[in-house]
PDB file of N, CA and C in Angstrom:
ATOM      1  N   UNK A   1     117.900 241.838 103.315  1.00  0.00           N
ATOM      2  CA  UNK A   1     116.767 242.689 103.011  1.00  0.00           C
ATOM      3  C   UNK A   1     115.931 242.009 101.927  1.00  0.00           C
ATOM      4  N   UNK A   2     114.477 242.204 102.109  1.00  0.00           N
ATOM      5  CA  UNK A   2     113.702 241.253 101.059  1.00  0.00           C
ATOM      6  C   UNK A   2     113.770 242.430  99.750  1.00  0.00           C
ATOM      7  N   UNK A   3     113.189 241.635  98.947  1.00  0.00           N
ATOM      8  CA  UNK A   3     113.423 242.283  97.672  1.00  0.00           C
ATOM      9  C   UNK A   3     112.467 243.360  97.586  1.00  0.00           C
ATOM     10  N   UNK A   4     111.084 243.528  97.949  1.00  0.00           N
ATOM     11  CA  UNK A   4     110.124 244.148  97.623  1.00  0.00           C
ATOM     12  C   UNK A   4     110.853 245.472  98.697  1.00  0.00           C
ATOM     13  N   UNK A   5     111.013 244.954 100.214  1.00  0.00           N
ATOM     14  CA  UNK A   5     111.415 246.160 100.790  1.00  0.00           C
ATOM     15  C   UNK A   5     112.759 247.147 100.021  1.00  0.00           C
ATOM     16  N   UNK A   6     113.711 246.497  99.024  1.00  0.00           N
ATOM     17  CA  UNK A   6     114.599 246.764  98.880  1.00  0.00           C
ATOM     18  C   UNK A   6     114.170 247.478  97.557  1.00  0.00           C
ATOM     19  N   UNK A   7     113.177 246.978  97.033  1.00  0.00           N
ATOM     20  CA  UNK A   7     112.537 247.954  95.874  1.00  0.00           C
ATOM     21  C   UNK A   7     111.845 249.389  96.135  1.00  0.00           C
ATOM     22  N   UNK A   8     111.203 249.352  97.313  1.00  0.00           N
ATOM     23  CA  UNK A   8     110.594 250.289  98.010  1.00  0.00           C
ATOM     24  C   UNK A   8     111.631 251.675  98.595  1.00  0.00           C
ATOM     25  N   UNK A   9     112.704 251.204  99.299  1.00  0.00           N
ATOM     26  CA  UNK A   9     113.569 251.803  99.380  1.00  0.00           C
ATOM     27  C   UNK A   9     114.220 252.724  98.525  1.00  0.00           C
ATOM     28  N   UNK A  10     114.885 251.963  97.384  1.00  0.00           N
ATOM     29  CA  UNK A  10     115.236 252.530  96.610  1.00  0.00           C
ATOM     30  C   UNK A  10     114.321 253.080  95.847  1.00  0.00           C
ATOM     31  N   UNK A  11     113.192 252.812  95.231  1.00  0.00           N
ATOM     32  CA  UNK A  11     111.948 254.339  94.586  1.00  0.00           C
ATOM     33  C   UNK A  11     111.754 255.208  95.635  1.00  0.00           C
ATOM     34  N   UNK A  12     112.035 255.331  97.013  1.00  0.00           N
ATOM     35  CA  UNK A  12     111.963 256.583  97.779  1.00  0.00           C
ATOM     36  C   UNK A  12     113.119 257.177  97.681  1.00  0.00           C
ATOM     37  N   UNK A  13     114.093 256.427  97.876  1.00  0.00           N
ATOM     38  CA  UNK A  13     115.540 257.156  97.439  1.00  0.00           C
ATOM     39  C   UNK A  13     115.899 257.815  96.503  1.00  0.00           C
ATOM     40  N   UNK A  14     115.685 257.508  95.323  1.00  0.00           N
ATOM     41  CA  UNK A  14     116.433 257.586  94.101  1.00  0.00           C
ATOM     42  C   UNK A  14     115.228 258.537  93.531  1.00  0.00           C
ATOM     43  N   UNK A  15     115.746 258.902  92.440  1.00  0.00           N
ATOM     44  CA  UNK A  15     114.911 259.650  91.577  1.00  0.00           C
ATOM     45  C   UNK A  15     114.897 258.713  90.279  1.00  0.00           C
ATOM     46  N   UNK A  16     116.015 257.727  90.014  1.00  0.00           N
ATOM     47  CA  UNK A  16     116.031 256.771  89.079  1.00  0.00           C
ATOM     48  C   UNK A  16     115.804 255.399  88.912  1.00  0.00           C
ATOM     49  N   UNK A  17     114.774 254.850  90.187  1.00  0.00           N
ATOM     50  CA  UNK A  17     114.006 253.844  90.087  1.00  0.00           C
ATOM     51  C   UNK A  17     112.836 253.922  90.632  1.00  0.00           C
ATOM     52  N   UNK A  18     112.308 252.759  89.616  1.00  0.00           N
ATOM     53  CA  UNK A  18     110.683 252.866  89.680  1.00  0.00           C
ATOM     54  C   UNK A  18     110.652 251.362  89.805  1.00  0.00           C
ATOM     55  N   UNK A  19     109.620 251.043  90.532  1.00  0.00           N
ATOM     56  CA  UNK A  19     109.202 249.215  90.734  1.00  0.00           C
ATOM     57  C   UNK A  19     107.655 248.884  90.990  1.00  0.00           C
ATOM     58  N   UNK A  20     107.185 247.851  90.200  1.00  0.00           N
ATOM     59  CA  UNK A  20     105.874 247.559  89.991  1.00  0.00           C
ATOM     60  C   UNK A  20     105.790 246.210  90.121  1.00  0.00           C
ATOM     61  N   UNK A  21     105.245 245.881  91.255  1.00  0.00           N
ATOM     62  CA  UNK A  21     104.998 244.513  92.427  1.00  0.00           C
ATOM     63  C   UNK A  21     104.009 243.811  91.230  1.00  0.00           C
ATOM     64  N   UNK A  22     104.256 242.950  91.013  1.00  0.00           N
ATOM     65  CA  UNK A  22     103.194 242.331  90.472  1.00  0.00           C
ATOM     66  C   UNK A  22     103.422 240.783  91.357  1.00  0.00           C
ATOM     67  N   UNK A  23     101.639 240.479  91.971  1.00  0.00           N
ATOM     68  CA  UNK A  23     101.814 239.474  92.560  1.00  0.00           C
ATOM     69  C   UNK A  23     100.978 237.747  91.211  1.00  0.00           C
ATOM     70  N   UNK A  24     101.867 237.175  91.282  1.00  0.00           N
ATOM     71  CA  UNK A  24     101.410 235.991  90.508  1.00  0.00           C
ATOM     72  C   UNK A  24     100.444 235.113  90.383  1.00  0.00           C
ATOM     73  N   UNK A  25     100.526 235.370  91.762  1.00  0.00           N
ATOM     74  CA  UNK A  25      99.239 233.980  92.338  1.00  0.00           C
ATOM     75  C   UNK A  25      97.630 235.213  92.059  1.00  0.00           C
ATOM     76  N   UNK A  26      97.557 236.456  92.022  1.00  0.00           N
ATOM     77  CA  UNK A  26      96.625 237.103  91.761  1.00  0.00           C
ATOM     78  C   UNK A  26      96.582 237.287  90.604  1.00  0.00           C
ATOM     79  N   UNK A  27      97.342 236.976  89.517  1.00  0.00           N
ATOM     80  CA  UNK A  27      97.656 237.605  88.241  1.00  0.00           C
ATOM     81  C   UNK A  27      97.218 235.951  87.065  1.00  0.00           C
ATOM     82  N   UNK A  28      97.033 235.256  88.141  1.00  0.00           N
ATOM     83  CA  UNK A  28      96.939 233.943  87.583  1.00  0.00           C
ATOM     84  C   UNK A  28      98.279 233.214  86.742  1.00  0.00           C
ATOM     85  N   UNK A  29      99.726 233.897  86.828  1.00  0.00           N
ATOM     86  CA  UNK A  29     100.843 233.180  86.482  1.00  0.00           C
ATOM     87  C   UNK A  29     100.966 232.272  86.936  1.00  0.00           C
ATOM     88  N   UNK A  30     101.712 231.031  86.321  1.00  0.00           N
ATOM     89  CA  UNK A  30     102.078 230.140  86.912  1.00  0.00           C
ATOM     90  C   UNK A  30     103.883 229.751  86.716  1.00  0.00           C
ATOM     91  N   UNK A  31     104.165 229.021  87.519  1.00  0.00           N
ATOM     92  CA  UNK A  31     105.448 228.925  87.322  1.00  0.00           C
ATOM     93  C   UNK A  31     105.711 228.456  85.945  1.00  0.00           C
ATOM     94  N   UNK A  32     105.155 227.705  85.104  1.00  0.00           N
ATOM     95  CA  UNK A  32     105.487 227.354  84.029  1.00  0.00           C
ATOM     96  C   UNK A  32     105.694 229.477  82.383  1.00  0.00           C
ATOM     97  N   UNK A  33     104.496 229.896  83.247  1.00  0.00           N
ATOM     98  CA  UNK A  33     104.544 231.182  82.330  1.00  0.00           C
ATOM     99  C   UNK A  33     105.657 231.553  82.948  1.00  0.00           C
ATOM    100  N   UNK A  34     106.159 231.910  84.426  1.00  0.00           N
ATOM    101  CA  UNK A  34     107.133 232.416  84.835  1.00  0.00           C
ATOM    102  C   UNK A  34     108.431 231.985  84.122  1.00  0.00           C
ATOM    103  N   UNK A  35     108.683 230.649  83.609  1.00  0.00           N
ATOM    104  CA  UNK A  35     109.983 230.469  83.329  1.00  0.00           C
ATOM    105  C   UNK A  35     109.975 230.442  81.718  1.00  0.00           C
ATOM    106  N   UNK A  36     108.840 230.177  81.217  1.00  0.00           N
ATOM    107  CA  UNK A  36     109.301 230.994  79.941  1.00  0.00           C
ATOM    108  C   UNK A  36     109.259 232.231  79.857  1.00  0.00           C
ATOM    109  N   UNK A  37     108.960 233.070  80.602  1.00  0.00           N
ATOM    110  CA  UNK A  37     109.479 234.436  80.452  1.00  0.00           C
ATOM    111  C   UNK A  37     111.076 234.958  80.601  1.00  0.00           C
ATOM    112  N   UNK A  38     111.478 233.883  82.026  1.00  0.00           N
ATOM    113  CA  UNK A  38     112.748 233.806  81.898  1.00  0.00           C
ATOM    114  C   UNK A  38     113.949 233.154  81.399  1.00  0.00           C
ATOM    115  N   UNK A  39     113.228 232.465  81.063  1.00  0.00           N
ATOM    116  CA  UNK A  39     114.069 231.516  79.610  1.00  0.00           C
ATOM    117  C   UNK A  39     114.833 230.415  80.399  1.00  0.00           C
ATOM    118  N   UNK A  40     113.987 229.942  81.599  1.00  0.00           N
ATOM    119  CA  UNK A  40     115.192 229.066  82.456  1.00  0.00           C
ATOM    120  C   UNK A  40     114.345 228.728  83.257  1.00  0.00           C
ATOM    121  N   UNK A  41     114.590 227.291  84.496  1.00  0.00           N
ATOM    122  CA  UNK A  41     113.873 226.980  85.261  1.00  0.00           C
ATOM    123  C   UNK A  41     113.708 227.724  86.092  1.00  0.00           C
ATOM    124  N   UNK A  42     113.257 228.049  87.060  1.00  0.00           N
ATOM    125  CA  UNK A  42     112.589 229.135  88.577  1.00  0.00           C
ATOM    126  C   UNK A  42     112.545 228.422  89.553  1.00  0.00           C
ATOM    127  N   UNK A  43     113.240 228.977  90.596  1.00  0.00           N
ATOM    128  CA  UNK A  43     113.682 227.658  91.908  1.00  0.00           C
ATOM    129  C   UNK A  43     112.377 228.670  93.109  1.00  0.00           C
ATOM    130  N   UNK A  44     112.976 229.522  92.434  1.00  0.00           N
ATOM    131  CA  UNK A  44     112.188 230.667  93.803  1.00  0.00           C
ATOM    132  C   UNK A  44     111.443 231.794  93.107  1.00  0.00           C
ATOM    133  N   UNK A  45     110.763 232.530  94.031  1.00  0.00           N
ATOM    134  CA  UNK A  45     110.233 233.961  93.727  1.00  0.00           C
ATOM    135  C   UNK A  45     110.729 234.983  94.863  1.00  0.00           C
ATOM    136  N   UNK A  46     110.389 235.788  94.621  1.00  0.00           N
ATOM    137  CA  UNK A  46     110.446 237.009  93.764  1.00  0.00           C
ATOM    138  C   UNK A  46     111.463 236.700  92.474  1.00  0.00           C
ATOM    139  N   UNK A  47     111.065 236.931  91.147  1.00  0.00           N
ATOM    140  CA  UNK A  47     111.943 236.992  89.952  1.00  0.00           C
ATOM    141  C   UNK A  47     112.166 238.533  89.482  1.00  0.00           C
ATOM    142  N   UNK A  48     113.145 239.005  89.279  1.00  0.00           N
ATOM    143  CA  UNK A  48     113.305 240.434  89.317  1.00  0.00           C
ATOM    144  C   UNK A  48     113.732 240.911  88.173  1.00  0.00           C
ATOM    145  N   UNK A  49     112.888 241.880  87.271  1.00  0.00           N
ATOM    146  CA  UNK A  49     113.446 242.271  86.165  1.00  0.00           C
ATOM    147  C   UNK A  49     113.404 243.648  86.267  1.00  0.00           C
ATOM    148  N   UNK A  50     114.551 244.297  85.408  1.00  0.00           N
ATOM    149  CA  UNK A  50     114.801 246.073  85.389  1.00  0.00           C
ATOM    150  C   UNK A  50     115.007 246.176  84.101  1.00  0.00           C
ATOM    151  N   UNK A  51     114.191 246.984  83.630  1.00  0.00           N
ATOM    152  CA  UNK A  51     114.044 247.520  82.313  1.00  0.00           C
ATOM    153  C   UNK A  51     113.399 246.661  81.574  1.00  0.00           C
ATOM    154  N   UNK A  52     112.718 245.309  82.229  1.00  0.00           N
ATOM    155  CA  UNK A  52     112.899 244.257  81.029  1.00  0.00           C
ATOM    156  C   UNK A  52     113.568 243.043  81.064  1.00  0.00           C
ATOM    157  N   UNK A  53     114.996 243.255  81.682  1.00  0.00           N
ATOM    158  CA  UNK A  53     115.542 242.339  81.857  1.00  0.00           C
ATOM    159  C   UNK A  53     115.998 241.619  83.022  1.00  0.00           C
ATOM    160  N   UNK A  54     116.047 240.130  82.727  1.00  0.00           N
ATOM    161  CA  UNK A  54     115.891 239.165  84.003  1.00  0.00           C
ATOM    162  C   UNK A  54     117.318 239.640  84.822  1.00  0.00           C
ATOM    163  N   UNK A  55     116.958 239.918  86.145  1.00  0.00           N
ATOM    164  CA  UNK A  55     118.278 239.515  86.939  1.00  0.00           C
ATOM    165  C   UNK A  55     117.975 238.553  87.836  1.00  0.00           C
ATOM    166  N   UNK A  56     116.795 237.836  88.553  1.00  0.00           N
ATOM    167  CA  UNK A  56     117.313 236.794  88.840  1.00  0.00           C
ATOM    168  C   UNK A  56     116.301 236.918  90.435  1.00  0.00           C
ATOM    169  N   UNK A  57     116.771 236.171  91.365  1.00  0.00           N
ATOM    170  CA  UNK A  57     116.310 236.373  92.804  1.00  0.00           C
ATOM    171  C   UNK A  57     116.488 237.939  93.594  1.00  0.00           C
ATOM    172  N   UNK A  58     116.205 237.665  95.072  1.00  0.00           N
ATOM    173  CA  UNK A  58     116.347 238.437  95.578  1.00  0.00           C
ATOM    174  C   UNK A  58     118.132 238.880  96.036  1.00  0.00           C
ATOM    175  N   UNK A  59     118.763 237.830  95.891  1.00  0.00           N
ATOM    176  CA  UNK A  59     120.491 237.418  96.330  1.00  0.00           C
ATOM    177  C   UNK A  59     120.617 238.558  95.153  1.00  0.00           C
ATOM    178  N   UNK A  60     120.334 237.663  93.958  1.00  0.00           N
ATOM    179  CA  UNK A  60     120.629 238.429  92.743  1.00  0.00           C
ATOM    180  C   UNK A  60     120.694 240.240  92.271  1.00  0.00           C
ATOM    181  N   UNK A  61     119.035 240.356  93.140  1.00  0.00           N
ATOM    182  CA  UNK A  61     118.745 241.981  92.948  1.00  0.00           C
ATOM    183  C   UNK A  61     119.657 242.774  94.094  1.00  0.00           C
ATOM    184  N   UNK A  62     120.021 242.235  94.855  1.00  0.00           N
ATOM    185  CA  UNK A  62     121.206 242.841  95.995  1.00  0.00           C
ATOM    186  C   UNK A  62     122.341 243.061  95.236  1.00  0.00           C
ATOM    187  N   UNK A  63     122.459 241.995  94.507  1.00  0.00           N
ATOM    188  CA  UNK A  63     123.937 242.077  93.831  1.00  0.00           C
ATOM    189  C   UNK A  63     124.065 242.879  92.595  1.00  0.00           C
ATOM    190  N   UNK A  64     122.663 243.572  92.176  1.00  0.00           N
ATOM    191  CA  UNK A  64     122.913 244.008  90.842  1.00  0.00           C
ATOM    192  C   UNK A  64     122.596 245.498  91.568  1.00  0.00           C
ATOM    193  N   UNK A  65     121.903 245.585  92.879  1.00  0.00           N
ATOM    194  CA  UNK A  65     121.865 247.340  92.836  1.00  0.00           C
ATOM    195  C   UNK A  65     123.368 247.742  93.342  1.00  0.00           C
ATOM    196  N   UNK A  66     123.451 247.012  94.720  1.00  0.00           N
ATOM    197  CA  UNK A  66     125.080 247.231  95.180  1.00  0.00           C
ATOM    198  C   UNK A  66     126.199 247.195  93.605  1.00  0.00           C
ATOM    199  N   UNK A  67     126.308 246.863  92.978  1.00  0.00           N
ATOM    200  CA  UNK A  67     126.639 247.548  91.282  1.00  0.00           C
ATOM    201  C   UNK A  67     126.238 248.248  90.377  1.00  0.00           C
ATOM    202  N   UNK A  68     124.950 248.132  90.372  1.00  0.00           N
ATOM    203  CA  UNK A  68     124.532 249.196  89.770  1.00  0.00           C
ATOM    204  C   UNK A  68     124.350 250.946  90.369  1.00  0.00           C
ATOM    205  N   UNK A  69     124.106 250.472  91.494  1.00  0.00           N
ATOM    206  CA  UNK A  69     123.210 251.887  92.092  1.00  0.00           C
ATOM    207  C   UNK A  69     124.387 252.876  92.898  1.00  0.00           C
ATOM    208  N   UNK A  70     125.268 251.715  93.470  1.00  0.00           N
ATOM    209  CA  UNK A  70     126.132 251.740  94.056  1.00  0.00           C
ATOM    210  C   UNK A  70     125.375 251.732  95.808  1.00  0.00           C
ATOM    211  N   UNK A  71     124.682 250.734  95.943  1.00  0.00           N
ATOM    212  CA  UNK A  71     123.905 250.599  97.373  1.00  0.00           C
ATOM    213  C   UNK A  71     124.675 249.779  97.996  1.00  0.00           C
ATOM    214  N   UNK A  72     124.863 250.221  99.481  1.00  0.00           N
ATOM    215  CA  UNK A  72     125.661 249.661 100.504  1.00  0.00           C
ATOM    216  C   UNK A  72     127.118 250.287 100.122  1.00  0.00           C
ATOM    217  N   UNK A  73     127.737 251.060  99.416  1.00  0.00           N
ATOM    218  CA  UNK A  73     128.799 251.258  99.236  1.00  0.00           C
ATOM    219  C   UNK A  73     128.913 252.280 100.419  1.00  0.00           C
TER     220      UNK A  73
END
């Protein structure tokens, strides 16, 4: 599942997430702002942060709701 659909999902689902698409290439980011935001190089995009904080790809945001949210359980 891509990340944006998987963000979408879950703000219809849940009552406890909210997600705000921000696209880069319209926003004028570049990968160099992107990775100092994340304090690390950037192989890929979507970069996914909750609350603030980096979790990482889309692999990544699978792996943190299926723990966090308890999705796919």
């Amino acid at each position: 599942m891509r990340a944006k659909e998987l963000a979408e999902k879950l703000s219809k689902e849940r009552d406890d997430f909210n997600y705000r698409y921000i696209d880069i290439h319209a926003e004028g980011i570049t990968k160099a702002d992107l990775e100092k935001t994340v304090g690390k190089p950037v192989e890929t995009v979507p970069q996914i942060f909750v609350d603030q904080k980096h979790i990482g790809g889309c692999t990544d945001f699978e792996a943190w709701a299926k723990e966090n949210l308890n999705l796919f359980a």
